[in-house]
N, C-alpha and C. Protein backbone atom coordinates (compact mmCIF):
# COMPACT_ATOMS: atom_id res chain seq x y z
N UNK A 1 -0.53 5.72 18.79
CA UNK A 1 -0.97 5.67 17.40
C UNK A 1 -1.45 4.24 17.11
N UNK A 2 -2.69 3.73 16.50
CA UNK A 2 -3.65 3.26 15.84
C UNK A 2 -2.07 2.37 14.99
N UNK A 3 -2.76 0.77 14.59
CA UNK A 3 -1.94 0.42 13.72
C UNK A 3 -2.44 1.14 12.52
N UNK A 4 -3.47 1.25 12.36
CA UNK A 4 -4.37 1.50 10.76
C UNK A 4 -3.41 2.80 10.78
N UNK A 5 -3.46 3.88 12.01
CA UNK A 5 -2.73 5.09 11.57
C UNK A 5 -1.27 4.90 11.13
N UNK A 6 -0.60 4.21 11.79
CA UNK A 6 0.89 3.78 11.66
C UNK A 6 1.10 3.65 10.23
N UNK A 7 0.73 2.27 9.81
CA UNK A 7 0.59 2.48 8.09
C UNK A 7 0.40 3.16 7.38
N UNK A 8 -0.71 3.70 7.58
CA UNK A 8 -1.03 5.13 6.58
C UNK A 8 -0.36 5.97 6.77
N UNK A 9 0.06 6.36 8.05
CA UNK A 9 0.94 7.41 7.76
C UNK A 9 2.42 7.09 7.23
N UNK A 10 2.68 5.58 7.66
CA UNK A 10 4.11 5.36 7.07
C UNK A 10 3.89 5.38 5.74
N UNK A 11 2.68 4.59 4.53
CA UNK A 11 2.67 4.85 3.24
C UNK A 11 2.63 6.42 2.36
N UNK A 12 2.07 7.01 3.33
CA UNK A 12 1.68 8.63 2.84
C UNK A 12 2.74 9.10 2.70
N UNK A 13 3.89 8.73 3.81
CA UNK A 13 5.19 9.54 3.87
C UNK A 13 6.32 8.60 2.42
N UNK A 14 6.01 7.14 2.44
CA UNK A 14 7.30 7.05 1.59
C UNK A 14 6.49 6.86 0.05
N UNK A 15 5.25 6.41 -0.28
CA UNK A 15 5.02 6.07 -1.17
C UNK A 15 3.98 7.52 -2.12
N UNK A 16 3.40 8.25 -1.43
CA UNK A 16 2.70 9.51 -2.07
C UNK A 16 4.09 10.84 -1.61
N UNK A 17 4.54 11.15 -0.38
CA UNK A 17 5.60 12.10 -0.66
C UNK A 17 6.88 11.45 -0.68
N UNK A 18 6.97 10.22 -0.93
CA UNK A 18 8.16 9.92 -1.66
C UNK A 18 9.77 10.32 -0.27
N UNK A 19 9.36 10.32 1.12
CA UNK A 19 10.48 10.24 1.86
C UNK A 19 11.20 8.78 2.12
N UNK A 20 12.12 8.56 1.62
CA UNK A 20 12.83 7.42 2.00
C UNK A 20 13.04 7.24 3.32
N UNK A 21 13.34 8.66 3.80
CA UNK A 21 13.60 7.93 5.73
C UNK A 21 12.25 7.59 6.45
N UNK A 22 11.03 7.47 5.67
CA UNK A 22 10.26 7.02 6.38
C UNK A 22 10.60 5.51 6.49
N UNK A 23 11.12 4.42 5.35
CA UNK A 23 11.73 2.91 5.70
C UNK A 23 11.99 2.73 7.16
N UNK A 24 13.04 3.77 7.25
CA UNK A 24 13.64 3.28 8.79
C UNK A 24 12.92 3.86 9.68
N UNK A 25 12.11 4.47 9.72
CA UNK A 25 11.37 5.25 11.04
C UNK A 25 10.14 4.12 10.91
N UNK A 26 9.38 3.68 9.84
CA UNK A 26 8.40 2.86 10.16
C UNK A 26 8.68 1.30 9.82
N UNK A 27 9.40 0.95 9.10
CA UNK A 27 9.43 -0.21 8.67
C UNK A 27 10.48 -1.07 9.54
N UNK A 28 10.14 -2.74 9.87
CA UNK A 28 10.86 -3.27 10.52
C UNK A 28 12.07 -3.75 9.73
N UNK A 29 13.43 -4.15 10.53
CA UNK A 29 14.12 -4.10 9.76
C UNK A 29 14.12 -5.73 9.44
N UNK A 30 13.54 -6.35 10.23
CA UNK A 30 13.26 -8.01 9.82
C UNK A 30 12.27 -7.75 8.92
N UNK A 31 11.67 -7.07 8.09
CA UNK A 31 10.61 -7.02 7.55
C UNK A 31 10.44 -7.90 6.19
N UNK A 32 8.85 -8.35 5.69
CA UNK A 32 9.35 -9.79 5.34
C UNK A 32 8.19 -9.58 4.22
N UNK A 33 8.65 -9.48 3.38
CA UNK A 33 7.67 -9.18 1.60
C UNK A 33 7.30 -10.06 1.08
N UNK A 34 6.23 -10.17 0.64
CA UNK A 34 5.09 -11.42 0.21
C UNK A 34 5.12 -11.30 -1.39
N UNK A 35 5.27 -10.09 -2.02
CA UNK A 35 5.43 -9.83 -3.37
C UNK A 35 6.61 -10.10 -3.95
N UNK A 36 6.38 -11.05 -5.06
CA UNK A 36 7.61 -11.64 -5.51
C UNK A 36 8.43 -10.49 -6.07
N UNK A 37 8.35 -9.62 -6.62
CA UNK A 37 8.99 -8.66 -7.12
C UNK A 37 9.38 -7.85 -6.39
N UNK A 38 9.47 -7.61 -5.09
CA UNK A 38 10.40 -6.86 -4.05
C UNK A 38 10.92 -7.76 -2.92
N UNK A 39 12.15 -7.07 -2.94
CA UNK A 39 13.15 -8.22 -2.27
C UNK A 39 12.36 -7.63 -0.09
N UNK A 40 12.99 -8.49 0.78
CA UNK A 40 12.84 -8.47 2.23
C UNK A 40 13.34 -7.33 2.68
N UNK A 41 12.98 -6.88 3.87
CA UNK A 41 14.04 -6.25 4.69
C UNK A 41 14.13 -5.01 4.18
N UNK A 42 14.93 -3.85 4.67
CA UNK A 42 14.49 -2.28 4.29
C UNK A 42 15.22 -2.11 3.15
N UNK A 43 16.11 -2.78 2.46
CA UNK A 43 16.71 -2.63 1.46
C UNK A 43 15.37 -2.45 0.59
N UNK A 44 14.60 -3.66 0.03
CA UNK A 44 14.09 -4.37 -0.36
C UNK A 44 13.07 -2.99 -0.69
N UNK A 45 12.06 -2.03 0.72
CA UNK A 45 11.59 -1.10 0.13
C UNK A 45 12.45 0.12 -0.03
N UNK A 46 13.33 0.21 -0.13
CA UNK A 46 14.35 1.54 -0.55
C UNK A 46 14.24 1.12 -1.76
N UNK A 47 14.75 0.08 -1.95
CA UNK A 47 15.21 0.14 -3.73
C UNK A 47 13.84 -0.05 -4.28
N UNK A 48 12.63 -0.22 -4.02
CA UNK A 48 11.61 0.00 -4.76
C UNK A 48 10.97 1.28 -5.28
N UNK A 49 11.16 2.04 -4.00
CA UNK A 49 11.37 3.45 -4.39
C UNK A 49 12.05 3.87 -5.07
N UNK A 50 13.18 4.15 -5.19
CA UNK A 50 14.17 4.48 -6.09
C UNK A 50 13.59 3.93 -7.33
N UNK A 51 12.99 3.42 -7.69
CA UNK A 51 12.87 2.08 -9.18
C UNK A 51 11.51 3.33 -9.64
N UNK A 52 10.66 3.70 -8.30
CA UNK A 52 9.36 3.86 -9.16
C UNK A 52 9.18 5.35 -10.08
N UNK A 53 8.77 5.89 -11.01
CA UNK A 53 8.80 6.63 -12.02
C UNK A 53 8.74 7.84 -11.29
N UNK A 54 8.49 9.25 -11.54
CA UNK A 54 8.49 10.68 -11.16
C UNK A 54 6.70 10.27 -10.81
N UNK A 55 6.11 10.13 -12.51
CA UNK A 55 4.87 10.11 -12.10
C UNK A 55 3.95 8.97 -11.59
N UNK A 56 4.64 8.06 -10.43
CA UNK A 56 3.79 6.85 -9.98
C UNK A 56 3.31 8.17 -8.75
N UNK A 57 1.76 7.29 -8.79
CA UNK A 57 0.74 7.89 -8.23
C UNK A 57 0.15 6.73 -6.39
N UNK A 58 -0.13 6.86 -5.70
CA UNK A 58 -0.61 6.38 -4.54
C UNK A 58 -1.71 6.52 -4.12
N UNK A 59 -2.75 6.06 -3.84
CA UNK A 59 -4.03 6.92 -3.50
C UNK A 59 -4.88 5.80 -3.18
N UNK A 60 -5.09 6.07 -1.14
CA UNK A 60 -5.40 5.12 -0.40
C UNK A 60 -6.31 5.18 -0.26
N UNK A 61 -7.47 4.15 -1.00
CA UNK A 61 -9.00 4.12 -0.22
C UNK A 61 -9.54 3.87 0.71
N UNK A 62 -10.23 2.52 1.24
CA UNK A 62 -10.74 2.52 2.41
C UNK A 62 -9.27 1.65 3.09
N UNK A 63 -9.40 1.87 4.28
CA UNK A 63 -8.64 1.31 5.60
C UNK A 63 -9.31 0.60 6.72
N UNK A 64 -8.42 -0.85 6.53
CA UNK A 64 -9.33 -1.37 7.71
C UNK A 64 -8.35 -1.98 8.73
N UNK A 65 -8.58 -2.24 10.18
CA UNK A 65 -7.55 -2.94 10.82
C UNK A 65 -8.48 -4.26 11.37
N UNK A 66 -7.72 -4.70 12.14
CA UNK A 66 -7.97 -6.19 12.90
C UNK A 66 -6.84 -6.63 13.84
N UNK A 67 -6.72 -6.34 14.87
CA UNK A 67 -5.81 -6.48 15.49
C UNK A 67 -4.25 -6.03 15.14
N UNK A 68 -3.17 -6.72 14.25
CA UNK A 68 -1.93 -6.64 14.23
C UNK A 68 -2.16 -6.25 12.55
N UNK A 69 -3.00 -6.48 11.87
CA UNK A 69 -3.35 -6.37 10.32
C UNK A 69 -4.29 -5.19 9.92
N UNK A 70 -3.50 -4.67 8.77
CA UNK A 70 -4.35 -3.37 8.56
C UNK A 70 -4.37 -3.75 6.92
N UNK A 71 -5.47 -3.03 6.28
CA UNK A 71 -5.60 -4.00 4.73
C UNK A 71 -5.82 -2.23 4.11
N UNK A 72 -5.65 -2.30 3.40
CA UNK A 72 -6.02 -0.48 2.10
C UNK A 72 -6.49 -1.49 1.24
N UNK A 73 -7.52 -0.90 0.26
CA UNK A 73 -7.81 -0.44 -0.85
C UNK A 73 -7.55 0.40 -1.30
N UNK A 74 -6.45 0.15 -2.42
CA UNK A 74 -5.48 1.73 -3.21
C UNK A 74 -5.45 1.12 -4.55
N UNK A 75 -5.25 2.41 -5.19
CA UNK A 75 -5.03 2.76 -6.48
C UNK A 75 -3.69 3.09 -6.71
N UNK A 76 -2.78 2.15 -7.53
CA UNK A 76 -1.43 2.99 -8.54
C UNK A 76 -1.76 3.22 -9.62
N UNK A 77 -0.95 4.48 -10.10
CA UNK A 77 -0.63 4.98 -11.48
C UNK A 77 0.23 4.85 -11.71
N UNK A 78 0.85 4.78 -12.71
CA UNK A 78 2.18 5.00 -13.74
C UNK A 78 3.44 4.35 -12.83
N UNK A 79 2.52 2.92 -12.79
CA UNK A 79 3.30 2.21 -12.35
C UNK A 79 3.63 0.98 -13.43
N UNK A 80 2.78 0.82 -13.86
CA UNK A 80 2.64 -0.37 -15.47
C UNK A 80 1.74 0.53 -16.24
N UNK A 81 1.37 -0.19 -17.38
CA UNK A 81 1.08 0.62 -18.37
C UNK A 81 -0.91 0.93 -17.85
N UNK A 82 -1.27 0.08 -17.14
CA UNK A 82 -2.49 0.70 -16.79
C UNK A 82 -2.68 0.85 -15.68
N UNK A 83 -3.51 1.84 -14.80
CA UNK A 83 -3.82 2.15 -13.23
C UNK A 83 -3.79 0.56 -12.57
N UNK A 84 -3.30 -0.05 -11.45
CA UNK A 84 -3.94 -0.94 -11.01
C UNK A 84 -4.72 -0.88 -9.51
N UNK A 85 -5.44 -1.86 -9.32
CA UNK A 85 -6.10 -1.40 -8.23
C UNK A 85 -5.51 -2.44 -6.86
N UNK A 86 -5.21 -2.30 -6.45
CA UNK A 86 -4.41 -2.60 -4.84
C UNK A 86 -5.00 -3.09 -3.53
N UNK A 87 -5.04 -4.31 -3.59
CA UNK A 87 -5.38 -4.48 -1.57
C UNK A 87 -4.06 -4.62 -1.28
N UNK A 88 -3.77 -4.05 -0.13
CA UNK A 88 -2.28 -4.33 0.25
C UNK A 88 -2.57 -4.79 1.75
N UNK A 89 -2.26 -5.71 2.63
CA UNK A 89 -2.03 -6.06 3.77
C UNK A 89 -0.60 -6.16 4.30
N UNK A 90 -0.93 -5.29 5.00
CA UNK A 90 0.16 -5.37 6.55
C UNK A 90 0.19 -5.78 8.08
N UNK A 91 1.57 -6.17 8.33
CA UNK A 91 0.82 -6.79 9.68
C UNK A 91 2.18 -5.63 10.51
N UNK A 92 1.69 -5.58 11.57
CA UNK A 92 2.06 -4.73 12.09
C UNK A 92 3.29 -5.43 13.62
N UNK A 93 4.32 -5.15 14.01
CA UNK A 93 4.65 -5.96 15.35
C UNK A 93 5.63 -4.76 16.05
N UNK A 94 5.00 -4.83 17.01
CA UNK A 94 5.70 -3.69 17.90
C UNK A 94 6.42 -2.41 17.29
N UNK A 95 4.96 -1.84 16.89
CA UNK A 95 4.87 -0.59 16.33
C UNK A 95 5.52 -0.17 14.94
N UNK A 96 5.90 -1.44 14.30
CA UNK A 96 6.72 -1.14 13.25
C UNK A 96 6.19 -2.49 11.63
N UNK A 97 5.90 -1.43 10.73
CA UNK A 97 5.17 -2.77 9.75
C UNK A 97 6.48 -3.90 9.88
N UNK A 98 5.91 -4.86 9.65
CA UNK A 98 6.58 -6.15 10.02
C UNK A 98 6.78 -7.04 9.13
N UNK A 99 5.42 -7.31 7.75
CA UNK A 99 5.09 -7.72 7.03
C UNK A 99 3.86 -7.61 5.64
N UNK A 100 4.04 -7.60 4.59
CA UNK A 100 3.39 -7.14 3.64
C UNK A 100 3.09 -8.23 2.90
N UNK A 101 1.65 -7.88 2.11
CA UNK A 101 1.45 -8.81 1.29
C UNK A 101 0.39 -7.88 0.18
N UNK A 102 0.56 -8.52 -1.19
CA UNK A 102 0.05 -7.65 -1.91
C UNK A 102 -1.37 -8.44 -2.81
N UNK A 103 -1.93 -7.69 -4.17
CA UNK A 103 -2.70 -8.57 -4.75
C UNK A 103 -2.93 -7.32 -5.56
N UNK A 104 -2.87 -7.28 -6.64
CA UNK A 104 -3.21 -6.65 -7.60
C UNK A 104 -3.61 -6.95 -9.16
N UNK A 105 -4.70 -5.52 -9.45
CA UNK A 105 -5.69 -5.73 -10.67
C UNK A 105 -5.69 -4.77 -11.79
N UNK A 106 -5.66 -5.23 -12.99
CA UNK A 106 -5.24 -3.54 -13.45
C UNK A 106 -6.78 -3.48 -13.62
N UNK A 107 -7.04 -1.62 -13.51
CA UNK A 107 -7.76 -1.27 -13.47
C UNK A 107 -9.16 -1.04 -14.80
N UNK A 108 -10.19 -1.49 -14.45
CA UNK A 108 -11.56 -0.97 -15.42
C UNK A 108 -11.97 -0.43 -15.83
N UNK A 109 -12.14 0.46 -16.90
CA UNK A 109 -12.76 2.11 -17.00
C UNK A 109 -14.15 1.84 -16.47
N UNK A 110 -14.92 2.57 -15.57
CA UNK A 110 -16.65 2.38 -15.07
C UNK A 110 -17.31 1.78 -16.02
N UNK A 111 -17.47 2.35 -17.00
CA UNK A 111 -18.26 2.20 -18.58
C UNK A 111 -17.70 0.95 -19.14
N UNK A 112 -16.72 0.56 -18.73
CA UNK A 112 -16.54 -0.90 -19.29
C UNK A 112 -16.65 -2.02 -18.49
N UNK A 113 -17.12 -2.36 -17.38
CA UNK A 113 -17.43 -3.30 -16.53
C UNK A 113 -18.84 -3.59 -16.85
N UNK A 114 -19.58 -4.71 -16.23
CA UNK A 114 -20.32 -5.37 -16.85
C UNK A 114 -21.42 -4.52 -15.72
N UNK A 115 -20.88 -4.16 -14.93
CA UNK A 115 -22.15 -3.48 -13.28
C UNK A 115 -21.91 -1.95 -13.22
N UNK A 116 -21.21 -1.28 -14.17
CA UNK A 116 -21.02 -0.07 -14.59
C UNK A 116 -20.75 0.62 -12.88
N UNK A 117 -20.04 0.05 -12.36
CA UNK A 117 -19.41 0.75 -10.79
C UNK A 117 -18.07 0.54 -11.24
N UNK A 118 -17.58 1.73 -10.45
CA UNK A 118 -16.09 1.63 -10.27
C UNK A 118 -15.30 0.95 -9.77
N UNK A 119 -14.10 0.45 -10.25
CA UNK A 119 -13.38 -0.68 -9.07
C UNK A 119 -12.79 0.30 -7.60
N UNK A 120 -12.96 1.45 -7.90
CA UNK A 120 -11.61 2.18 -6.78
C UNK A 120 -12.66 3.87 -6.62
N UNK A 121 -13.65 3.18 -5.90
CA UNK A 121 -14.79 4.61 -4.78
C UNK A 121 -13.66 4.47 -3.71
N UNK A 122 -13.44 5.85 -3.90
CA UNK A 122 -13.01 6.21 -2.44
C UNK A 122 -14.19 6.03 -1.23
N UNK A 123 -13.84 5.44 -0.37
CA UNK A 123 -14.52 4.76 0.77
C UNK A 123 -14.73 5.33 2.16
N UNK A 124 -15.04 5.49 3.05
CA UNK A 124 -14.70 6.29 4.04
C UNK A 124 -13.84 5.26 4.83
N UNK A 125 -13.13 5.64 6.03
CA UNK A 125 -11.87 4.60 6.38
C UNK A 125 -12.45 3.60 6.98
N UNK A 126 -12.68 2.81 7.37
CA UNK A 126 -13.18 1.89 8.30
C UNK A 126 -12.26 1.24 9.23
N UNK A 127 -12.69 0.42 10.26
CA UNK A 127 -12.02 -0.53 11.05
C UNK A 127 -12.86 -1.79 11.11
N UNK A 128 -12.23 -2.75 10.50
CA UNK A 128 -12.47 -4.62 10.75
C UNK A 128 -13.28 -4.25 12.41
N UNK A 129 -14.36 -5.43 12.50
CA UNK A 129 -14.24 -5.57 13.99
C UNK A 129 -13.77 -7.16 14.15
């Protein structure tokens, strides 16, 4: 398995169907969080889960890798009071995410941006070369 696949499939499983044992099947347990608001280590994404609402939403746009680093463009919902839009980077180390880092925007309605495009086209997946 692809790092780009590894991630995605580890996010699909804990963050859109919401399985907690995906933490320990994909996530390292040295694992080391760049976002000030979630603590290290698998605790760190368990209890974020647990925290997030019935209706927080996930929804991964384009995917890219580069060796040990795989980056999404995603969309949350009903996670703060408006959609935000998501690059999330991961780095990947012997088959298990290793490290995260985040950056987030709340989201634009089309019609209100100044270039009338959307912040969050679903993309087709790509790979970095």
């Amino acid at each position: 398995m692809s790092n780009k696949e590894l991630v995605k499939t580890a996010c699909t499983a804990a963050f859109i169907n919401r399985d907690i044992t995906a933490v320990d099947k994909y996530w390292s347990v040295d694992y080391v969080q760049h976002n000030p608001q979630v603590g290290n280590g698998l605790d760190g994404i368990k209890k974020l889960l647990s925290y997030l609402p019935k209706e927080f939403k996930y929804e991964i746009g384009s995917v890219f890798e580069d060796g040990e680093f795989v980056m999404f463009h995603s969309r949350a919902t009903n996670f703060g009071p408006k959609p935000l839009i998501v690059v999330d980077i991961f780095r990947v180390k012997d088959g298990k995410i290793a490290e995260h880092w985040d950056v987030m925007q709340e989201e634009v309605a089309t019609e209100n941006t100044a270039s009338k495009n959307p912040m969050f086209p679903i993309l087709q997946t790509a790979t970095a070369v």
